[in-house]
C-alpha atoms as a PDB file:
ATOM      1  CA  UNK A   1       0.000   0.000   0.000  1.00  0.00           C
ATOM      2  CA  UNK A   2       1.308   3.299  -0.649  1.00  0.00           C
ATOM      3  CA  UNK A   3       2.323   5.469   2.170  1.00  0.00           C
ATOM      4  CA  UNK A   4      -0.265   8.327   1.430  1.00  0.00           C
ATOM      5  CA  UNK A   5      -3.126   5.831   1.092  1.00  0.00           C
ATOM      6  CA  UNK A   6      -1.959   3.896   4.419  1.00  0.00           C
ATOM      7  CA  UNK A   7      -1.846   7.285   6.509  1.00  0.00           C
ATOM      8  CA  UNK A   8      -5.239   7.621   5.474  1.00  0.00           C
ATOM      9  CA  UNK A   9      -6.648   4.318   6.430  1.00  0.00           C
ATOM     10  CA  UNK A  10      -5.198   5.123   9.600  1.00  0.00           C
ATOM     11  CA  UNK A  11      -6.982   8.331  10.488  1.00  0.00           C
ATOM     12  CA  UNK A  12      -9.997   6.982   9.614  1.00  0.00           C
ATOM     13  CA  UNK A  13      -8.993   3.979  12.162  1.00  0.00           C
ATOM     14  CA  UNK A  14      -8.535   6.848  14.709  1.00  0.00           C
ATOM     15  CA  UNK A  15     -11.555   8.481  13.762  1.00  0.00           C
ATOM     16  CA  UNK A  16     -13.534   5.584  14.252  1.00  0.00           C
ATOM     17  CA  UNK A  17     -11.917   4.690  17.651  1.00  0.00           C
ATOM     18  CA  UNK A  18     -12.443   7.896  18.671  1.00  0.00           C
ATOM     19  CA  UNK A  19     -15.725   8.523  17.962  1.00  0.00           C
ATOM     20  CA  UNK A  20     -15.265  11.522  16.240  1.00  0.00           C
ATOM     21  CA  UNK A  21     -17.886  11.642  13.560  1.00  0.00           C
ATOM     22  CA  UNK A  22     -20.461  11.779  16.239  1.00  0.00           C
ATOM     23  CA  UNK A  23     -18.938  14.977  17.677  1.00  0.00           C
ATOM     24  CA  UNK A  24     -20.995  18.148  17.341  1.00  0.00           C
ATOM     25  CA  UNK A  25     -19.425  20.786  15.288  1.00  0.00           C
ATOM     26  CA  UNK A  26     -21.296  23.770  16.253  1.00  0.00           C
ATOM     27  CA  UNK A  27     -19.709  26.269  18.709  1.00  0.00           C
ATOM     28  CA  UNK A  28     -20.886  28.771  21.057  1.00  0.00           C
ATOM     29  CA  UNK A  29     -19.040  31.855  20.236  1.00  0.00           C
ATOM     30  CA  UNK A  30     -17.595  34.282  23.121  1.00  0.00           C
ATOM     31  CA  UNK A  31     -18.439  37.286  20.409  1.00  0.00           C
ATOM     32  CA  UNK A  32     -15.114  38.713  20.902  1.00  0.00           C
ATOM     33  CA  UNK A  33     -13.033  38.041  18.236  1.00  0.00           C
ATOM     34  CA  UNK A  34      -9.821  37.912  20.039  1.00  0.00           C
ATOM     35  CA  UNK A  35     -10.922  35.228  22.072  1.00  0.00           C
ATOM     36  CA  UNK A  36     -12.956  33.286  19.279  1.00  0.00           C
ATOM     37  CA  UNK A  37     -10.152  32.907  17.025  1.00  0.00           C
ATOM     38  CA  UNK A  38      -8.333  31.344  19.274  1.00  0.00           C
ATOM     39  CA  UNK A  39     -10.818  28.522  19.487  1.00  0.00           C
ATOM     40  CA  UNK A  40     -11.021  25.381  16.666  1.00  0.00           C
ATOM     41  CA  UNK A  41     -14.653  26.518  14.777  1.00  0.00           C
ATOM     42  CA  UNK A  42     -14.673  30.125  16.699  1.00  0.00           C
ATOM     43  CA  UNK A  43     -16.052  29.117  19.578  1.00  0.00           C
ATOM     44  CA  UNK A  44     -16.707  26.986  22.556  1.00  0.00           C
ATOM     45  CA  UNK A  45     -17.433  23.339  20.967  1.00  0.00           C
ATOM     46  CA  UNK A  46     -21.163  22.078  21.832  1.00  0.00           C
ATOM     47  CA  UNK A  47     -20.752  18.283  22.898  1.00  0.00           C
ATOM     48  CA  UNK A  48     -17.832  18.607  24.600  1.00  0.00           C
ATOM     49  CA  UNK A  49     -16.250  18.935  28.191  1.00  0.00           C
ATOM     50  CA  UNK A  50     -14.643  21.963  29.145  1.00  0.00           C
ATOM     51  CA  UNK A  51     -12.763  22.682  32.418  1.00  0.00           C
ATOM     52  CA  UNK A  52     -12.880  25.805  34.727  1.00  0.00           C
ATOM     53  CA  UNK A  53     -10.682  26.659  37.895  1.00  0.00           C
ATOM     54  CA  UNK A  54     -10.172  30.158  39.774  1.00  0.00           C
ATOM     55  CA  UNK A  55      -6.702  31.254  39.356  1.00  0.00           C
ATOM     56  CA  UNK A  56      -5.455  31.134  42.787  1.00  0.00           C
ATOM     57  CA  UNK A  57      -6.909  28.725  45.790  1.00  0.00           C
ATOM     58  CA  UNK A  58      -8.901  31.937  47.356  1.00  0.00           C
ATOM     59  CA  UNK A  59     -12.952  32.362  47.484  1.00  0.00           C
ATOM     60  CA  UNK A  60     -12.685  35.426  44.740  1.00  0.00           C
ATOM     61  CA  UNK A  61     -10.877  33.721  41.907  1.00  0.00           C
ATOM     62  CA  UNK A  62     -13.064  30.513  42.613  1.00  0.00           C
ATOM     63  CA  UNK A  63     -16.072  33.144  42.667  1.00  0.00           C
ATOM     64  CA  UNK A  64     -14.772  34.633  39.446  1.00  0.00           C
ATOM     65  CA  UNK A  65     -14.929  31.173  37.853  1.00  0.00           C
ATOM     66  CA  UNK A  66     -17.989  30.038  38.807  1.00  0.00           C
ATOM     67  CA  UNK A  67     -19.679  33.481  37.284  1.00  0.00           C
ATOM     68  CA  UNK A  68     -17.278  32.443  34.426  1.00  0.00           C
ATOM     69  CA  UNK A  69     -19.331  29.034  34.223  1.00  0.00           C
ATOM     70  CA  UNK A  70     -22.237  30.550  34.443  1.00  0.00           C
ATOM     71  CA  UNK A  71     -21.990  33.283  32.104  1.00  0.00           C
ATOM     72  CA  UNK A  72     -21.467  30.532  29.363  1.00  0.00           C
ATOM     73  CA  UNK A  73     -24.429  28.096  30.789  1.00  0.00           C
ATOM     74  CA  UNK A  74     -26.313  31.624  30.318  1.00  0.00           C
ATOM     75  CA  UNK A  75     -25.935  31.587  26.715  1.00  0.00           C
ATOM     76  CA  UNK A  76     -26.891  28.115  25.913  1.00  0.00           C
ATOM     77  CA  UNK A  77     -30.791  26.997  25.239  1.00  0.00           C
ATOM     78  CA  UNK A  78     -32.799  25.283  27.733  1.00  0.00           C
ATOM     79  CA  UNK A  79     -31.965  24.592  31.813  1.00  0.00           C
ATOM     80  CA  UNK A  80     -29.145  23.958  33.776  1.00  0.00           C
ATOM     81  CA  UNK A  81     -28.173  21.198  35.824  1.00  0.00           C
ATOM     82  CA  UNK A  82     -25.601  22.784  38.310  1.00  0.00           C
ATOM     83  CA  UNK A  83     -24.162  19.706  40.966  1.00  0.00           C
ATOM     84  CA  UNK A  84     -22.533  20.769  43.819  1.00  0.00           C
ATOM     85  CA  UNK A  85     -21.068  19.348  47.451  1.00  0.00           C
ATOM     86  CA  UNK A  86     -21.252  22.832  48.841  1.00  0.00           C
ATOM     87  CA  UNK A  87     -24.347  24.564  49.346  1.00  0.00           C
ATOM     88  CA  UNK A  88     -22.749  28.079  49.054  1.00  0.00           C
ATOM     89  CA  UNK A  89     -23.398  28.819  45.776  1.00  0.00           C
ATOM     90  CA  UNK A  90     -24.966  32.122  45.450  1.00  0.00           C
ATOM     91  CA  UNK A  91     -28.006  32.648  43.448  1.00  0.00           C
ATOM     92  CA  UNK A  92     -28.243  36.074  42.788  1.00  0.00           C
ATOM     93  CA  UNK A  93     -24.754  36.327  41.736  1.00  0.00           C
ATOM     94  CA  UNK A  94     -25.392  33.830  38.997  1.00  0.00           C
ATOM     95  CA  UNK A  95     -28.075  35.507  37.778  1.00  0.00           C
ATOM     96  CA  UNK A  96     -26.435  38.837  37.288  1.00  0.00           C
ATOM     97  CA  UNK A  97     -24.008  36.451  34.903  1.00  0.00           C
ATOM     98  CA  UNK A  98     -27.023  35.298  32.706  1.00  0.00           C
ATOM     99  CA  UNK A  99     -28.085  32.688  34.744  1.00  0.00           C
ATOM    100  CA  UNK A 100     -31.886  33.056  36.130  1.00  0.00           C
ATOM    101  CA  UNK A 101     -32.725  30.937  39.253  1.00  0.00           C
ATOM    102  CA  UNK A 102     -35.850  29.775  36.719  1.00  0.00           C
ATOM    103  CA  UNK A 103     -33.355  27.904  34.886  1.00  0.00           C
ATOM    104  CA  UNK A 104     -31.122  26.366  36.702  1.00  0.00           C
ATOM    105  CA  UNK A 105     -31.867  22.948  38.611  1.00  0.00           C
ATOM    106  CA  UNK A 106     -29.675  22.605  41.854  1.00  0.00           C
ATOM    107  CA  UNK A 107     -28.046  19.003  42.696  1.00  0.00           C
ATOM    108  CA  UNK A 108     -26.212  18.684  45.744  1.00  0.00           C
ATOM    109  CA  UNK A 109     -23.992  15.204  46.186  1.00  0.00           C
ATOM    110  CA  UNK A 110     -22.227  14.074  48.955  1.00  0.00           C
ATOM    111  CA  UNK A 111     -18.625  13.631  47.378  1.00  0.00           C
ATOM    112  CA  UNK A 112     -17.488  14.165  43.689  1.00  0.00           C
ATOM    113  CA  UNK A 113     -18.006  10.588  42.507  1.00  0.00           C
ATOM    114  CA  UNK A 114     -21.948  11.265  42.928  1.00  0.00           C
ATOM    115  CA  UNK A 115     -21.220  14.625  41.133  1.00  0.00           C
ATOM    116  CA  UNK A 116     -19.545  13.010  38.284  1.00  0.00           C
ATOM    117  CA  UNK A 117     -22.618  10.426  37.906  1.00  0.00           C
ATOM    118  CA  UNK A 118     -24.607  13.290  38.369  1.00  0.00           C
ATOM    119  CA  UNK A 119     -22.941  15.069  35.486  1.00  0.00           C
ATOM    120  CA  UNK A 120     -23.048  12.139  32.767  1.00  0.00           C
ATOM    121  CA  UNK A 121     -26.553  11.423  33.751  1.00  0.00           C
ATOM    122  CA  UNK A 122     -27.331  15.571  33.106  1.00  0.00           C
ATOM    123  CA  UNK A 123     -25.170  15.413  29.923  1.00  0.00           C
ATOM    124  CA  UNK A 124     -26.588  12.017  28.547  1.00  0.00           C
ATOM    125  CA  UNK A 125     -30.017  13.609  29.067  1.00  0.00           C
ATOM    126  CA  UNK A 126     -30.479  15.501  25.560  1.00  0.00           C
ATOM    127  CA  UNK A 127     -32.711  18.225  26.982  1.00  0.00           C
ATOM    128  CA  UNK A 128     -30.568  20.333  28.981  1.00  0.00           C
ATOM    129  CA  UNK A 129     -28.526  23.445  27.591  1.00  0.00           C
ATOM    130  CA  UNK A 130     -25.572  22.454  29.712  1.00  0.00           C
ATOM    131  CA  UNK A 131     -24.601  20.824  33.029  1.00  0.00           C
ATOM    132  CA  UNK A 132     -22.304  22.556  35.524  1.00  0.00           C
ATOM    133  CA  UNK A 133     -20.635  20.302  38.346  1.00  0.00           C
ATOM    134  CA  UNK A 134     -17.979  21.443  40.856  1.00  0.00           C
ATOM    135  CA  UNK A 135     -15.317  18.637  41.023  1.00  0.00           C
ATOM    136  CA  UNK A 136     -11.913  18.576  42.862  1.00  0.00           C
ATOM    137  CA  UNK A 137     -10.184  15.747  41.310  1.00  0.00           C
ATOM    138  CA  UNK A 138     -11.148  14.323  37.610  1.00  0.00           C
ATOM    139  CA  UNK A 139      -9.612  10.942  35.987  1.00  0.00           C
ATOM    140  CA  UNK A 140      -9.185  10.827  32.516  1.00  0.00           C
ATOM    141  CA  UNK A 141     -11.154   7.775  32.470  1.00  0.00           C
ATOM    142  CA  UNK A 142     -13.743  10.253  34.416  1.00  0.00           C
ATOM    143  CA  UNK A 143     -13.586  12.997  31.907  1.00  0.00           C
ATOM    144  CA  UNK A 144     -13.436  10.796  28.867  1.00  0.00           C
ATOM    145  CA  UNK A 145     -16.691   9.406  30.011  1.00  0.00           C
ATOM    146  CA  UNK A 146     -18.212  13.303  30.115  1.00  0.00           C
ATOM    147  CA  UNK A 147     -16.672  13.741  27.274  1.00  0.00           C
ATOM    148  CA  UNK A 148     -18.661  11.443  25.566  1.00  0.00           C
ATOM    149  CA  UNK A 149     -21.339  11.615  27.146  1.00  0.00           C
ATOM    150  CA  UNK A 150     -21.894  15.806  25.928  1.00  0.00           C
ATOM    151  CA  UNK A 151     -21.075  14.149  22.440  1.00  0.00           C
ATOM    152  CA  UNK A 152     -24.427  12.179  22.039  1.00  0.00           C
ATOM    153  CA  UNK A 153     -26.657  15.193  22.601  1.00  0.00           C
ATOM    154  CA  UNK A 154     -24.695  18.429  22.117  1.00  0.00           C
ATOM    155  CA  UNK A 155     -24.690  19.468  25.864  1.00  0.00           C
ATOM    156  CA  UNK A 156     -22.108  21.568  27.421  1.00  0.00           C
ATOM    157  CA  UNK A 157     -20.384  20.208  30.050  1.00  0.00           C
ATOM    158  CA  UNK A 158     -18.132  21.778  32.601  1.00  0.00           C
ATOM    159  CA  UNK A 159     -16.407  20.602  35.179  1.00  0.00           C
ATOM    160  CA  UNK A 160     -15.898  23.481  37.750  1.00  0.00           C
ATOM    161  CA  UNK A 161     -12.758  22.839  39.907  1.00  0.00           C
ATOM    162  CA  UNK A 162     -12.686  23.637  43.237  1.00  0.00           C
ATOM    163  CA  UNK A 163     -10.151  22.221  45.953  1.00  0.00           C
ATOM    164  CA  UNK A 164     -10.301  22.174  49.430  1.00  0.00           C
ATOM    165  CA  UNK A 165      -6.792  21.869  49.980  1.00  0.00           C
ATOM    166  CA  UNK A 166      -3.819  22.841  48.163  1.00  0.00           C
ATOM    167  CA  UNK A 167      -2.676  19.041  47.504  1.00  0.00           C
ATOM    168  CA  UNK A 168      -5.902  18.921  45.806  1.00  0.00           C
ATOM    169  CA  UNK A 169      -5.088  21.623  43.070  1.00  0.00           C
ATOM    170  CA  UNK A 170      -2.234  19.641  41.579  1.00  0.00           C
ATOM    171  CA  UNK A 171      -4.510  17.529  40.009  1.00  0.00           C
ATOM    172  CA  UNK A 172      -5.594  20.429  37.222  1.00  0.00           C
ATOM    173  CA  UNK A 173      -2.598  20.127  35.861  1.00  0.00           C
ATOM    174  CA  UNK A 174      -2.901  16.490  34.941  1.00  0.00           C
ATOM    175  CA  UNK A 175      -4.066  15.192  31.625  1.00  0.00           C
ATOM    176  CA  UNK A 176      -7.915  15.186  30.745  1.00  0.00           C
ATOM    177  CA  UNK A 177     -10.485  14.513  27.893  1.00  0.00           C
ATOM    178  CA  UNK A 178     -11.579  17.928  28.390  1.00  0.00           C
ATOM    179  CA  UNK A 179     -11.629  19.968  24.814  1.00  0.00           C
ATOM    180  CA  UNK A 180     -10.235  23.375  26.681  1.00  0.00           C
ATOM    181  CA  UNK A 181      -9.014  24.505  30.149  1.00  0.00           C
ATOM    182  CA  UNK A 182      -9.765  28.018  31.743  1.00  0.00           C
ATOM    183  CA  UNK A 183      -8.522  29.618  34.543  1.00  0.00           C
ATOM    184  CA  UNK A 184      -9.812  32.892  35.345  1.00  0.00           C
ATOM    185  CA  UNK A 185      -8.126  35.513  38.571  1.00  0.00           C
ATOM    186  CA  UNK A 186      -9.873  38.953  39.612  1.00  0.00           C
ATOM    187  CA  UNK A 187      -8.252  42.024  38.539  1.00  0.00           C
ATOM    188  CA  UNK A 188      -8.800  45.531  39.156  1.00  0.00           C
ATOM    189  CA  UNK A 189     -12.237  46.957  38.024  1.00  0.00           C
ATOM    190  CA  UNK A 190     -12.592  49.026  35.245  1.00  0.00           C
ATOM    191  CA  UNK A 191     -12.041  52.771  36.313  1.00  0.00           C
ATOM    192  CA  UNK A 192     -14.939  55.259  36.513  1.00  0.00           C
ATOM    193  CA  UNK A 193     -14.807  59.003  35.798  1.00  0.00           C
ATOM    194  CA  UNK A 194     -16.727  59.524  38.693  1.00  0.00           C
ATOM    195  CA  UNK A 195     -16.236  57.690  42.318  1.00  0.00           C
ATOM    196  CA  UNK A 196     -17.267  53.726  42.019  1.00  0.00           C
ATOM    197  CA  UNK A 197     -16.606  50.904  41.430  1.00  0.00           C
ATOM    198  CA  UNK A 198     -16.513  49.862  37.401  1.00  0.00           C
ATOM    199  CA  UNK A 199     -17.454  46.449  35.955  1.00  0.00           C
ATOM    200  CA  UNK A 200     -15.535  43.818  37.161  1.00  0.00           C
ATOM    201  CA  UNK A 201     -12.057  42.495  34.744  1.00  0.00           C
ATOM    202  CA  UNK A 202     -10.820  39.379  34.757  1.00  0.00           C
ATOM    203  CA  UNK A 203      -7.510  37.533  32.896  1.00  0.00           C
ATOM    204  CA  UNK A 204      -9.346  34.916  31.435  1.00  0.00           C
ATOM    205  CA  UNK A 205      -6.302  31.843  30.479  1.00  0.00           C
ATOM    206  CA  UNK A 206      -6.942  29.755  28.200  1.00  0.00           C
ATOM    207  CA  UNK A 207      -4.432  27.276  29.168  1.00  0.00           C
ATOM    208  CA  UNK A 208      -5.143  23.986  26.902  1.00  0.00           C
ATOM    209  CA  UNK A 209      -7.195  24.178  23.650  1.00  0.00           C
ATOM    210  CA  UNK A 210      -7.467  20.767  21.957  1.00  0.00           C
ATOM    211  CA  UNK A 211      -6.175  21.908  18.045  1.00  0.00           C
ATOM    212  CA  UNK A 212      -5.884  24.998  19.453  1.00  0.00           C
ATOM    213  CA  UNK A 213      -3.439  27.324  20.698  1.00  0.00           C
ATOM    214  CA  UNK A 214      -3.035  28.594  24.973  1.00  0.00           C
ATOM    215  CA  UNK A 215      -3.843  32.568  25.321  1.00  0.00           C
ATOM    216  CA  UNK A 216      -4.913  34.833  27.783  1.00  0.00           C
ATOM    217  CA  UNK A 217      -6.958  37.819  27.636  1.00  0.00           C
ATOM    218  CA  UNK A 218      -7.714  40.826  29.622  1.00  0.00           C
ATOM    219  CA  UNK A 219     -11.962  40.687  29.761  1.00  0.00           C
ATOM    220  CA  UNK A 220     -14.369  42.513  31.475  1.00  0.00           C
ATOM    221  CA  UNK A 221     -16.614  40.031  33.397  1.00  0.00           C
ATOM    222  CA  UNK A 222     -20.373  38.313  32.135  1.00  0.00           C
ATOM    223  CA  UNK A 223     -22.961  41.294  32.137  1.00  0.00           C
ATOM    224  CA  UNK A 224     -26.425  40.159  32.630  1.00  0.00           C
ATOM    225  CA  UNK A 225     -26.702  37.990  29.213  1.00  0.00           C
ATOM    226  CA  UNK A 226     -23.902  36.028  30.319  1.00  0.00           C
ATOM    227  CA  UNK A 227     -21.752  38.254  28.049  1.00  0.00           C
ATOM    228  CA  UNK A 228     -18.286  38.845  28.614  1.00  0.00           C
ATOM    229  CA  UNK A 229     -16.519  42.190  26.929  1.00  0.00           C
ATOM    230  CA  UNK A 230     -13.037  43.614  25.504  1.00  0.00           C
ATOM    231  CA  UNK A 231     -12.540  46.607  28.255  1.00  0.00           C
ATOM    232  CA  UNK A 232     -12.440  49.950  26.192  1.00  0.00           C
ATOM    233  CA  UNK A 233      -9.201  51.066  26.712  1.00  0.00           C
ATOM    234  CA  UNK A 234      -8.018  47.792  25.743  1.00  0.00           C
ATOM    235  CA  UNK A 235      -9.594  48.082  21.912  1.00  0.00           C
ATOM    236  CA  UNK A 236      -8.480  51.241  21.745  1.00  0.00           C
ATOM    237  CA  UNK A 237      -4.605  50.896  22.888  1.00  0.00           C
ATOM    238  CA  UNK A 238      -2.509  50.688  19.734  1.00  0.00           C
ATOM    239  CA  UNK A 239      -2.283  47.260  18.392  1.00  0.00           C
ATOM    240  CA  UNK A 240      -5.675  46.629  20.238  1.00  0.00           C
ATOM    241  CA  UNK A 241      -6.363  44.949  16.192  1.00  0.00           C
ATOM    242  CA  UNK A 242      -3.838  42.345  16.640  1.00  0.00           C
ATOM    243  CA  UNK A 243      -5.080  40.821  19.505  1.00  0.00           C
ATOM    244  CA  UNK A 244      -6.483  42.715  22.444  1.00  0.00           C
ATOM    245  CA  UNK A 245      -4.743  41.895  25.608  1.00  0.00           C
ATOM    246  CA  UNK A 246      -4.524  38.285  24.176  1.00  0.00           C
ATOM    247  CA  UNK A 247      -1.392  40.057  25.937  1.00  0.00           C
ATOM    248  CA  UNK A 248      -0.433  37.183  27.190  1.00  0.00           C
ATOM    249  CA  UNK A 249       1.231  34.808  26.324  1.00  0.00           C
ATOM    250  CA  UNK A 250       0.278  32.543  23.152  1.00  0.00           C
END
């Protein structure tokens, strides 16, 4: 067999193991084009698992994320399964993000194995928009299981991470199904002409994009469609065009 005609019948070998004909190929943009063209398709993949962690072990960044999570369950169709082991989630926050308490359906679980279930069960479900679940430690064999589960019905899934202990946070380093890894920190509000305090800003990393590239970007946090937005000084600093703050590193 030729070599070009063997390397195909191997991808399509790969394919096949991998399921990845049934993977949806619609995205949910951001609607900022620094951050969507950073993303394979422009946007955050439909059927797929995506991973979210504060940028620091403290209650703000882990605050921060969860808006993050919820900003982007905000702009999918239909209700939200959100599984926690915490009850300290709080509701009006999330709904300034996008998130009304109308459409979101609260599971608390007793460790993060039930959350996990939990999770596939939400994502295997076909009539939710997306399924949140805040998870300390997750396996490959764990997230490859999400993973495939978001695949057979175009759900979101996103596995919140939140530790307990600092041991705990080495684990979001380790390899995962997951098609992209966030970590979003508090920064310094945007500044007011008059006294007050401006929107909230974030860095927003995007540390691991599968056929993508890692970036980070300077946002101002969800507004209340879930939303998030290029600060103005930002698009209009010179070279604002090339990339925003996508600053960071790439």
């Amino acid at each position: 067999m030729r070599p070009e005609l063997a390397i195909q019948s191997l991808r399509a070998q790969i394919e096949r193991i991998e399921g990845t004909n049934r993977r949806a190929r619609s995205v949910l943009p951001f609607g900022i084009a620094e951050v969507d063209s950073r993303l394979p398709g422009g946007g955050l993949a439909l059927g797929a698992l995506h991973e979210v962690a504060g940028g620091g072990n403290g209650a703000i960044d882990g605050a921060a994320a969860a808006l993050f999570s919820a900003g982007v369950a905000a702009r999918t169709r239909g209700r939200v399964l959100w599984c926690i082991t915490r009850p300290d989630l709080f509701a009006p926050s999330i709904a300034q993000a996008g998130l009304g308490a109308d459409r979101v359906i609260y599971v608390e679980a007793c460790d993060d194995r039930t959350v996990l279930s939990c999770m596939e069960e939400g994502l295997r479900h076909g009539g939710l928009g997306s399924v949140v679940g805040e998870v300390a430690r997750l396996s490959m064999t764990a997230s490859r299981r999400l993973q495939l589960a978001a695949e057979g019905t175009g759900s979101i899934g996103i596995a919140l991470r939140r530790w307990r202990r600092q041991t705990e946070a080495a684990d979001f380093g380790q390899p995962t199904a997951a098609m992209t890894r966030w970590r979003v920190s508090v920064m310094p509000s945007t500044a007011l002409p008059v006294p007050g305090v401006g929107r909230p800003r974030w860095l927003v990393e995007l540390i691991r994009a599968r056929a993508g590239d890692s970036a980070d970007f300077e946002l101002e946090a969800c507004d209340d469609t879930g939303c998030l937005a290029l600060p103005a000084d930002l698009v209009h600093r010179p070279g604002a065009a090339e990339g925003g703050r996508r600053s960071a590193s790439a």
